[in-house]
PDB file of N, CA and C in Angstrom:
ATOM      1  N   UNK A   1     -32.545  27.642  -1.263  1.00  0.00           N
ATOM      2  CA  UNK A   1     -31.927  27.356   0.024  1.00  0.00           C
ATOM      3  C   UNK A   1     -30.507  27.926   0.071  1.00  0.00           C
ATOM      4  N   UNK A   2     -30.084  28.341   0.971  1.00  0.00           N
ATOM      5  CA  UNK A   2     -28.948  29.155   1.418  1.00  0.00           C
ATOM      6  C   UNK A   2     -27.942  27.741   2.143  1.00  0.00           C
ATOM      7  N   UNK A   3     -26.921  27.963   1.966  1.00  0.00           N
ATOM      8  CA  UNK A   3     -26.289  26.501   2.536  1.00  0.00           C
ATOM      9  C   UNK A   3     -24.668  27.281   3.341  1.00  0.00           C
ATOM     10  N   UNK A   4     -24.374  26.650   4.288  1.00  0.00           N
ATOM     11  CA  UNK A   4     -22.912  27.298   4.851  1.00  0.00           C
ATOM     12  C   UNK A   4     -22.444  25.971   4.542  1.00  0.00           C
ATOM     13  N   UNK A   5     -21.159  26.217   3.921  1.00  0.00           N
ATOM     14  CA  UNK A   5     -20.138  25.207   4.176  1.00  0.00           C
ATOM     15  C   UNK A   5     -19.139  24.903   5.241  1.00  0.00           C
ATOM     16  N   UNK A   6     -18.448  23.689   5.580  1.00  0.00           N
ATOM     17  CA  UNK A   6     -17.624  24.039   6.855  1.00  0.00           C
ATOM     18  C   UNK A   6     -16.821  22.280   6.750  1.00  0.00           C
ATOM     19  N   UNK A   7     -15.751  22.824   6.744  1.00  0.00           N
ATOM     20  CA  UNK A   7     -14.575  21.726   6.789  1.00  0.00           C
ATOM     21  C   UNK A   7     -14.051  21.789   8.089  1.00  0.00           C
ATOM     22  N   UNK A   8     -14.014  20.917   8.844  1.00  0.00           N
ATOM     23  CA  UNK A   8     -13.233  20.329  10.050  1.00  0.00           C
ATOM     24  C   UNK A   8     -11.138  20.036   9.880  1.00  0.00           C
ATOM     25  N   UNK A   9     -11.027  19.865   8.529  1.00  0.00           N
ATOM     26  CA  UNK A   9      -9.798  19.107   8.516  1.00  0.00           C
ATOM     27  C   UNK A   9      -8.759  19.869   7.318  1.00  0.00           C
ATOM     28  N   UNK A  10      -9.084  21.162   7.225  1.00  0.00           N
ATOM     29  CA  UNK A  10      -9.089  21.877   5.904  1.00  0.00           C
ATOM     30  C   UNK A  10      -9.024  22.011   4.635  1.00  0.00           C
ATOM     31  N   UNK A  11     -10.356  21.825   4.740  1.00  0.00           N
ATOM     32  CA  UNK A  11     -10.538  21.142   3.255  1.00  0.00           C
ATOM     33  C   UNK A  11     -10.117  19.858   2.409  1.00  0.00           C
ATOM     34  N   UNK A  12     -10.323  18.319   3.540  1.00  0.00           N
ATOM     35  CA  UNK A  12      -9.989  17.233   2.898  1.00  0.00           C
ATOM     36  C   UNK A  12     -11.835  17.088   3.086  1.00  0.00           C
ATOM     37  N   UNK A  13     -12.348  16.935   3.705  1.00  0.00           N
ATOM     38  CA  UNK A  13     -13.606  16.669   3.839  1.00  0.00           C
ATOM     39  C   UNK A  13     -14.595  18.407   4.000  1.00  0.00           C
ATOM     40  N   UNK A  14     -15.459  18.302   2.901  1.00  0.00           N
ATOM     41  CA  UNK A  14     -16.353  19.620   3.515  1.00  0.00           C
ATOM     42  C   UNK A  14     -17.648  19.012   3.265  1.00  0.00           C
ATOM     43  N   UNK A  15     -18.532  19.381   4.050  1.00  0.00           N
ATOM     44  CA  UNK A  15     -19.820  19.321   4.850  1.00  0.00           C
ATOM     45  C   UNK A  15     -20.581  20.589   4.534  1.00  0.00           C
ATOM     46  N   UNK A  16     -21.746  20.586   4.449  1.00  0.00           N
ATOM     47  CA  UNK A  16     -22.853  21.063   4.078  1.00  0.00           C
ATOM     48  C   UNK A  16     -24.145  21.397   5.080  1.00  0.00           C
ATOM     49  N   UNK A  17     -24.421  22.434   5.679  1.00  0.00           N
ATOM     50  CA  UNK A  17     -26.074  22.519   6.345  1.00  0.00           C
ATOM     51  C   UNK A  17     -26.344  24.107   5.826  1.00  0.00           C
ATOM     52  N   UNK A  18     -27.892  23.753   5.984  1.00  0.00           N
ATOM     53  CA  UNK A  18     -28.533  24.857   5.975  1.00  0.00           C
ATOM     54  C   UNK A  18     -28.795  25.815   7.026  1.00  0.00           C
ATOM     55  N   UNK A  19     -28.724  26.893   6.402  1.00  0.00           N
ATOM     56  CA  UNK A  19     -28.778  28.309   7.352  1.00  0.00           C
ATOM     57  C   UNK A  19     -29.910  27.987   8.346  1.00  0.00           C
ATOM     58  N   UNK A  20     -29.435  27.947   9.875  1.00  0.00           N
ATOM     59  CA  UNK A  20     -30.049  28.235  11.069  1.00  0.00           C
ATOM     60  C   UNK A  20     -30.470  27.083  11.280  1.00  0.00           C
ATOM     61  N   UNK A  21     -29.718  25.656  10.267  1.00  0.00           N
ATOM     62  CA  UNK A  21     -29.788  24.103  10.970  1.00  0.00           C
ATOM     63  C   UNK A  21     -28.864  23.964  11.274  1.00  0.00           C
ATOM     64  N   UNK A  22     -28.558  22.550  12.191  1.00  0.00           N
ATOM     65  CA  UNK A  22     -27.634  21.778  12.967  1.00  0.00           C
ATOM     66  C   UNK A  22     -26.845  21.011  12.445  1.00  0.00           C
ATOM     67  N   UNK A  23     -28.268  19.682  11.508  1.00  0.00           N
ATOM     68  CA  UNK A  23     -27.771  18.749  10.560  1.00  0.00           C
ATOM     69  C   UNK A  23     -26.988  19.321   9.332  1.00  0.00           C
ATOM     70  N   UNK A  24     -25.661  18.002   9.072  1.00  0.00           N
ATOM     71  CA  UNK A  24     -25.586  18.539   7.886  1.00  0.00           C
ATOM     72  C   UNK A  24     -25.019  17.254   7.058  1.00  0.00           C
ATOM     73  N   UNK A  25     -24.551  17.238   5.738  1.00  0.00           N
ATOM     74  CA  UNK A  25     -23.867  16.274   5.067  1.00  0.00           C
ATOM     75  C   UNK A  25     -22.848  16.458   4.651  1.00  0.00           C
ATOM     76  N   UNK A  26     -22.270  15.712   4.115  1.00  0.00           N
ATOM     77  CA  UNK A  26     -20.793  15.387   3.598  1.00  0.00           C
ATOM     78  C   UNK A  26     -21.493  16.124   1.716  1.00  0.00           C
ATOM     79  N   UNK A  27     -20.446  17.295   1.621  1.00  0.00           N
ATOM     80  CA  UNK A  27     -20.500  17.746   0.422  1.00  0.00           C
ATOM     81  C   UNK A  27     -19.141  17.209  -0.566  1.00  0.00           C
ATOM     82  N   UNK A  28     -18.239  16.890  -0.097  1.00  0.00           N
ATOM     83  CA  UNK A  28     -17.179  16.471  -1.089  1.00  0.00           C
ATOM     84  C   UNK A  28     -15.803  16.134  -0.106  1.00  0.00           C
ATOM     85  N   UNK A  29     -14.810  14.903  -0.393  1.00  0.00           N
ATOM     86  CA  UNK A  29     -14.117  14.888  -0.039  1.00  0.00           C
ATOM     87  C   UNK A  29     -12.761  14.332  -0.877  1.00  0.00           C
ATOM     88  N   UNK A  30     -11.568  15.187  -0.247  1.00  0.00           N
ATOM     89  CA  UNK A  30     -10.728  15.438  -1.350  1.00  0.00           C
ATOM     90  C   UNK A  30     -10.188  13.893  -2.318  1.00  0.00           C
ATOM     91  N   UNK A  31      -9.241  13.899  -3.619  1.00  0.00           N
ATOM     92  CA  UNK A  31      -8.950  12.716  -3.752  1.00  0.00           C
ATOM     93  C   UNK A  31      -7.638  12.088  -2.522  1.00  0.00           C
ATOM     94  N   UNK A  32      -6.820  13.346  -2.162  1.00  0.00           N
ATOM     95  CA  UNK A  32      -5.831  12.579  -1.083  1.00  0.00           C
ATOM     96  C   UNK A  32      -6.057  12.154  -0.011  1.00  0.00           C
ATOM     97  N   UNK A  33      -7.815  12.468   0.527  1.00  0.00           N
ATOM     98  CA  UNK A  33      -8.190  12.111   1.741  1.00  0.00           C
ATOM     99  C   UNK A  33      -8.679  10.707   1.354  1.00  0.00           C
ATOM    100  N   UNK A  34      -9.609  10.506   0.150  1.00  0.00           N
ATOM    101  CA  UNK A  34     -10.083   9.387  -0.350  1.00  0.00           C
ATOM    102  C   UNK A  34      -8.911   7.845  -0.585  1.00  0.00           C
ATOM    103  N   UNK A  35      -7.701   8.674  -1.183  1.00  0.00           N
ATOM    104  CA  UNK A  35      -6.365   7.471  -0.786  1.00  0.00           C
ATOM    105  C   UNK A  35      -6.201   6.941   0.362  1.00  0.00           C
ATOM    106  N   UNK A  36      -5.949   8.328   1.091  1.00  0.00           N
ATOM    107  CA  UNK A  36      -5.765   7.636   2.674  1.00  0.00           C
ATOM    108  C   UNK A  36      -6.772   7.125   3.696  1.00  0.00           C
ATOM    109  N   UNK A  37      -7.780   7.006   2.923  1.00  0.00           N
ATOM    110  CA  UNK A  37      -8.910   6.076   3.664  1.00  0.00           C
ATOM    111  C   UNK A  37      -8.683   5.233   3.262  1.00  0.00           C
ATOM    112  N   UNK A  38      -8.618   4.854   1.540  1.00  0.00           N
ATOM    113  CA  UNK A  38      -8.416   3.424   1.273  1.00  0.00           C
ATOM    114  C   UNK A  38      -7.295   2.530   1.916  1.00  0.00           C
ATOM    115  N   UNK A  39      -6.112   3.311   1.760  1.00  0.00           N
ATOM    116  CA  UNK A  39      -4.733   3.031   2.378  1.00  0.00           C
ATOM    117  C   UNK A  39      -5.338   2.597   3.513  1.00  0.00           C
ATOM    118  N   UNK A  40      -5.729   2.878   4.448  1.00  0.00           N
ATOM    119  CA  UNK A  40      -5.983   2.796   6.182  1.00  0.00           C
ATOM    120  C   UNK A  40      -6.832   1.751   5.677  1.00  0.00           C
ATOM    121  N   UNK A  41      -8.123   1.913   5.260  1.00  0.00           N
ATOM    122  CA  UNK A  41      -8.847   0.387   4.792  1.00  0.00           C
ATOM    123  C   UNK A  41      -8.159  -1.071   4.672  1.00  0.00           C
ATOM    124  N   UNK A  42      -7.317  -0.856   3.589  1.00  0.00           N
ATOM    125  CA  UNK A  42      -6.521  -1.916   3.543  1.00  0.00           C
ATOM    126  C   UNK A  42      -5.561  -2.306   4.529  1.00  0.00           C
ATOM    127  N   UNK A  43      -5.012  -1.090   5.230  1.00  0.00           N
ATOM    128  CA  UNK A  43      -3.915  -1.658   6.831  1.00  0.00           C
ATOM    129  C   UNK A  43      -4.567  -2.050   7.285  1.00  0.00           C
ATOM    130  N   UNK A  44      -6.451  -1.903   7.547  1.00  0.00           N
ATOM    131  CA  UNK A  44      -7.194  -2.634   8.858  1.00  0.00           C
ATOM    132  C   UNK A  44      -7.160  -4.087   8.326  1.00  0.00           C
ATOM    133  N   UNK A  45      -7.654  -4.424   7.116  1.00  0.00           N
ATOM    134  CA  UNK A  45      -7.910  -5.568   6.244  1.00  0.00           C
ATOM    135  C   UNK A  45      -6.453  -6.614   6.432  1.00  0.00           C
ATOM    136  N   UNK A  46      -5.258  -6.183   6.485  1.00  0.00           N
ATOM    137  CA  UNK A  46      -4.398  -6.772   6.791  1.00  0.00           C
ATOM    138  C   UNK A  46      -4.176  -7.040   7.969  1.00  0.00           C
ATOM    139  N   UNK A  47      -4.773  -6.341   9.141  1.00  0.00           N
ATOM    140  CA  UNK A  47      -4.749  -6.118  11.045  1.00  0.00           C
ATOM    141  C   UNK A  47      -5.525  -7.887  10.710  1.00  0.00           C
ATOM    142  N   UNK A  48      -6.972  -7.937  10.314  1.00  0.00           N
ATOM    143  CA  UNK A  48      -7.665  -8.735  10.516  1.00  0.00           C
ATOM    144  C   UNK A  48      -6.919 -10.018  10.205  1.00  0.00           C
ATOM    145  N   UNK A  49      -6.743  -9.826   8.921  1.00  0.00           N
ATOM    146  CA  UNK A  49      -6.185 -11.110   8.496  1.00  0.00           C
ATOM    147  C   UNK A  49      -4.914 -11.946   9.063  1.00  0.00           C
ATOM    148  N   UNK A  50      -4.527 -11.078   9.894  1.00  0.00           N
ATOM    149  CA  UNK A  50      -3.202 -11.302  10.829  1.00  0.00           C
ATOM    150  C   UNK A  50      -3.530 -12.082  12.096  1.00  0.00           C
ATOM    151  N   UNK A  51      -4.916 -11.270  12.794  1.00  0.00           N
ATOM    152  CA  UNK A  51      -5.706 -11.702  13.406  1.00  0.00           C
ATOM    153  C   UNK A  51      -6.099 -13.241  13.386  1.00  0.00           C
ATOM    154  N   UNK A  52      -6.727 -13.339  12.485  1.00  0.00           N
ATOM    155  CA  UNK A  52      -7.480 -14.581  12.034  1.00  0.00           C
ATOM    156  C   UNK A  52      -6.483 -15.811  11.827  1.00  0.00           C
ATOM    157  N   UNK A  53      -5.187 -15.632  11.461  1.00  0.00           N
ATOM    158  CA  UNK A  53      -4.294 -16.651  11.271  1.00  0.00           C
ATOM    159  C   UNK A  53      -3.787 -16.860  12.360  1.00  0.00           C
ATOM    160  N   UNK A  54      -4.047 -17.017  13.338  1.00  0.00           N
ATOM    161  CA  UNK A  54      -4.008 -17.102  14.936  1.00  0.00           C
ATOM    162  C   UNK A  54      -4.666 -17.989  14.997  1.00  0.00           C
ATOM    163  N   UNK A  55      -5.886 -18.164  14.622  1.00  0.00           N
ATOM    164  CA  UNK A  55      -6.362 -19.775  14.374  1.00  0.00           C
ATOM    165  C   UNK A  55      -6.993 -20.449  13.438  1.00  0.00           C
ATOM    166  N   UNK A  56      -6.424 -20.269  12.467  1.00  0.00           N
ATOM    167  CA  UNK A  56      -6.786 -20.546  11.466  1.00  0.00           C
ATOM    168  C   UNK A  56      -5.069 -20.855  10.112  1.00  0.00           C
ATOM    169  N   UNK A  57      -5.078 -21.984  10.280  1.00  0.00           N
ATOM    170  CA  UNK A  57      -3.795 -22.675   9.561  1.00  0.00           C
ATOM    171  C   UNK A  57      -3.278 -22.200   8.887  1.00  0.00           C
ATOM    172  N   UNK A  58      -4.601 -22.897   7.627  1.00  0.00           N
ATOM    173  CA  UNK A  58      -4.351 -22.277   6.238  1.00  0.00           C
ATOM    174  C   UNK A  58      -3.713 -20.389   6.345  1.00  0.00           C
ATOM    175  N   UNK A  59      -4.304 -19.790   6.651  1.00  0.00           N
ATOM    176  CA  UNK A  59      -4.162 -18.118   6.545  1.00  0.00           C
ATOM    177  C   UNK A  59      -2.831 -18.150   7.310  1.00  0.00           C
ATOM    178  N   UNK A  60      -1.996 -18.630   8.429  1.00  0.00           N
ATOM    179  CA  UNK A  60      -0.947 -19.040   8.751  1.00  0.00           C
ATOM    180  C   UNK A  60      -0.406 -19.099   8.017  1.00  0.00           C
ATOM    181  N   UNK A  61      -0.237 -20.296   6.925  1.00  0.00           N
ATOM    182  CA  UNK A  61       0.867 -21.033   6.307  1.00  0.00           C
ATOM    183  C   UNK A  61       1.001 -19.875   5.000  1.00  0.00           C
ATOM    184  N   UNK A  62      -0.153 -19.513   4.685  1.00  0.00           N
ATOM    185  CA  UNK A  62      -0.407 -18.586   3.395  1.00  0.00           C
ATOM    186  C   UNK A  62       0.484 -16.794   4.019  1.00  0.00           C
ATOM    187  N   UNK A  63       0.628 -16.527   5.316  1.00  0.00           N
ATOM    188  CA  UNK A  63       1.221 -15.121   5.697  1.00  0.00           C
ATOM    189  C   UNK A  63       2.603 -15.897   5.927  1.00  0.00           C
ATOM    190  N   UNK A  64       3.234 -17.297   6.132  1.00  0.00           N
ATOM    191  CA  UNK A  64       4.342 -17.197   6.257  1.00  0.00           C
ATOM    192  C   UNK A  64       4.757 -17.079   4.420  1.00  0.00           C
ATOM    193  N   UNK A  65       4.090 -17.711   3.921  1.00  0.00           N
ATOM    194  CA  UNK A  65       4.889 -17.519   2.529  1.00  0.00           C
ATOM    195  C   UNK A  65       5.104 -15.936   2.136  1.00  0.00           C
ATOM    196  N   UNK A  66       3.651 -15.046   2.327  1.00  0.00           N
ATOM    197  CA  UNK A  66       4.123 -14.169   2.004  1.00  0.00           C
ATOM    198  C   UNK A  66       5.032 -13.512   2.411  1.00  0.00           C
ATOM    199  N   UNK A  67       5.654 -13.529   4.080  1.00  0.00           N
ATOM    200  CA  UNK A  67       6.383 -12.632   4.525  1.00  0.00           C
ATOM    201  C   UNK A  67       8.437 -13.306   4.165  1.00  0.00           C
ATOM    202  N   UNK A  68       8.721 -14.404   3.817  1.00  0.00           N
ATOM    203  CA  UNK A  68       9.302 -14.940   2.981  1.00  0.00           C
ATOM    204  C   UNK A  68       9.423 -14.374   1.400  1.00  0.00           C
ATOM    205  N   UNK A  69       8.582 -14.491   0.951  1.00  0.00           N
ATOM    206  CA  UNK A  69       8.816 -13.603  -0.603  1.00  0.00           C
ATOM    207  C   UNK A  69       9.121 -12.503  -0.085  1.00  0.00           C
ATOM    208  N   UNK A  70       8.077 -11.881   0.621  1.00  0.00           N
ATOM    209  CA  UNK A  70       8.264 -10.453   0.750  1.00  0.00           C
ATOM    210  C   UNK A  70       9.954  -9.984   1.263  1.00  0.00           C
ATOM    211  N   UNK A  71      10.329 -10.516   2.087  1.00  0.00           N
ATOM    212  CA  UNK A  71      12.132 -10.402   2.605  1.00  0.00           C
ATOM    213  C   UNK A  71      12.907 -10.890   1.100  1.00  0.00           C
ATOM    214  N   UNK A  72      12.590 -11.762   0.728  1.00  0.00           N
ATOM    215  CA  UNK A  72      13.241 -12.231  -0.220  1.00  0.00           C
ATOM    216  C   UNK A  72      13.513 -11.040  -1.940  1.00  0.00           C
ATOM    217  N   UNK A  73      12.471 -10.135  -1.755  1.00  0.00           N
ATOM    218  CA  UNK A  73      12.269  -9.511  -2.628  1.00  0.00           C
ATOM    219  C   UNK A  73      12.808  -7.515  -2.537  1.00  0.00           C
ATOM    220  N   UNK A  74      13.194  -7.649  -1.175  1.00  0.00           N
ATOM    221  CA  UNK A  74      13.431  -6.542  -1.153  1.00  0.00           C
ATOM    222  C   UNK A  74      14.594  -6.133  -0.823  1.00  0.00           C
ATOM    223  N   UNK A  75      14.656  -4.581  -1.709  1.00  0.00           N
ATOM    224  CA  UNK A  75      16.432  -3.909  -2.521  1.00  0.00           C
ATOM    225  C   UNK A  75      17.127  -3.413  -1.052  1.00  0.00           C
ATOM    226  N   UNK A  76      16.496  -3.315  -0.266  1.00  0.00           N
ATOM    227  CA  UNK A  76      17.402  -2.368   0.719  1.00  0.00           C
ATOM    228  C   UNK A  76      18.343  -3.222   1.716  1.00  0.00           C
TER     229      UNK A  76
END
């Protein structure tokens, strides 16, 4: 099989189809694209949880402590 490759984002993600198809797959994607998914993963994971302590106490009382340490802890 003959295969074209083709990256959308240059070369953080490249994709895979075969000659004179449409479909194709994910052939490899880079490690700095793979960070910044996780990175973004975890900002959504924190969106939610921000979310959720809106009604929900406990997760309240638990983001005020952290944002307390967190001021409390930082050089600038």
């Amino acid at each position: 099989m003959t295969y074209i490759f083709e990256s959308p984002d240059g070369g953080n993600t490249v994709y895979r189809r075969e000659c004179g198809k449409i479909d194709r797959e994910l052939h490899s994607i880079s490690e700095e694209k793979r960070k910044w998914d996780q990175l973004l993963e975890e900002e959504m994971l924190w969106v939610k949880i921000a979310q959720a302590s809106r009604t929900n106490p406990a997760l309240k009382a638990a983001l005020e402590q952290a944002r307390v340490i967190y001021e409390l802890s930082r050089n600038d």
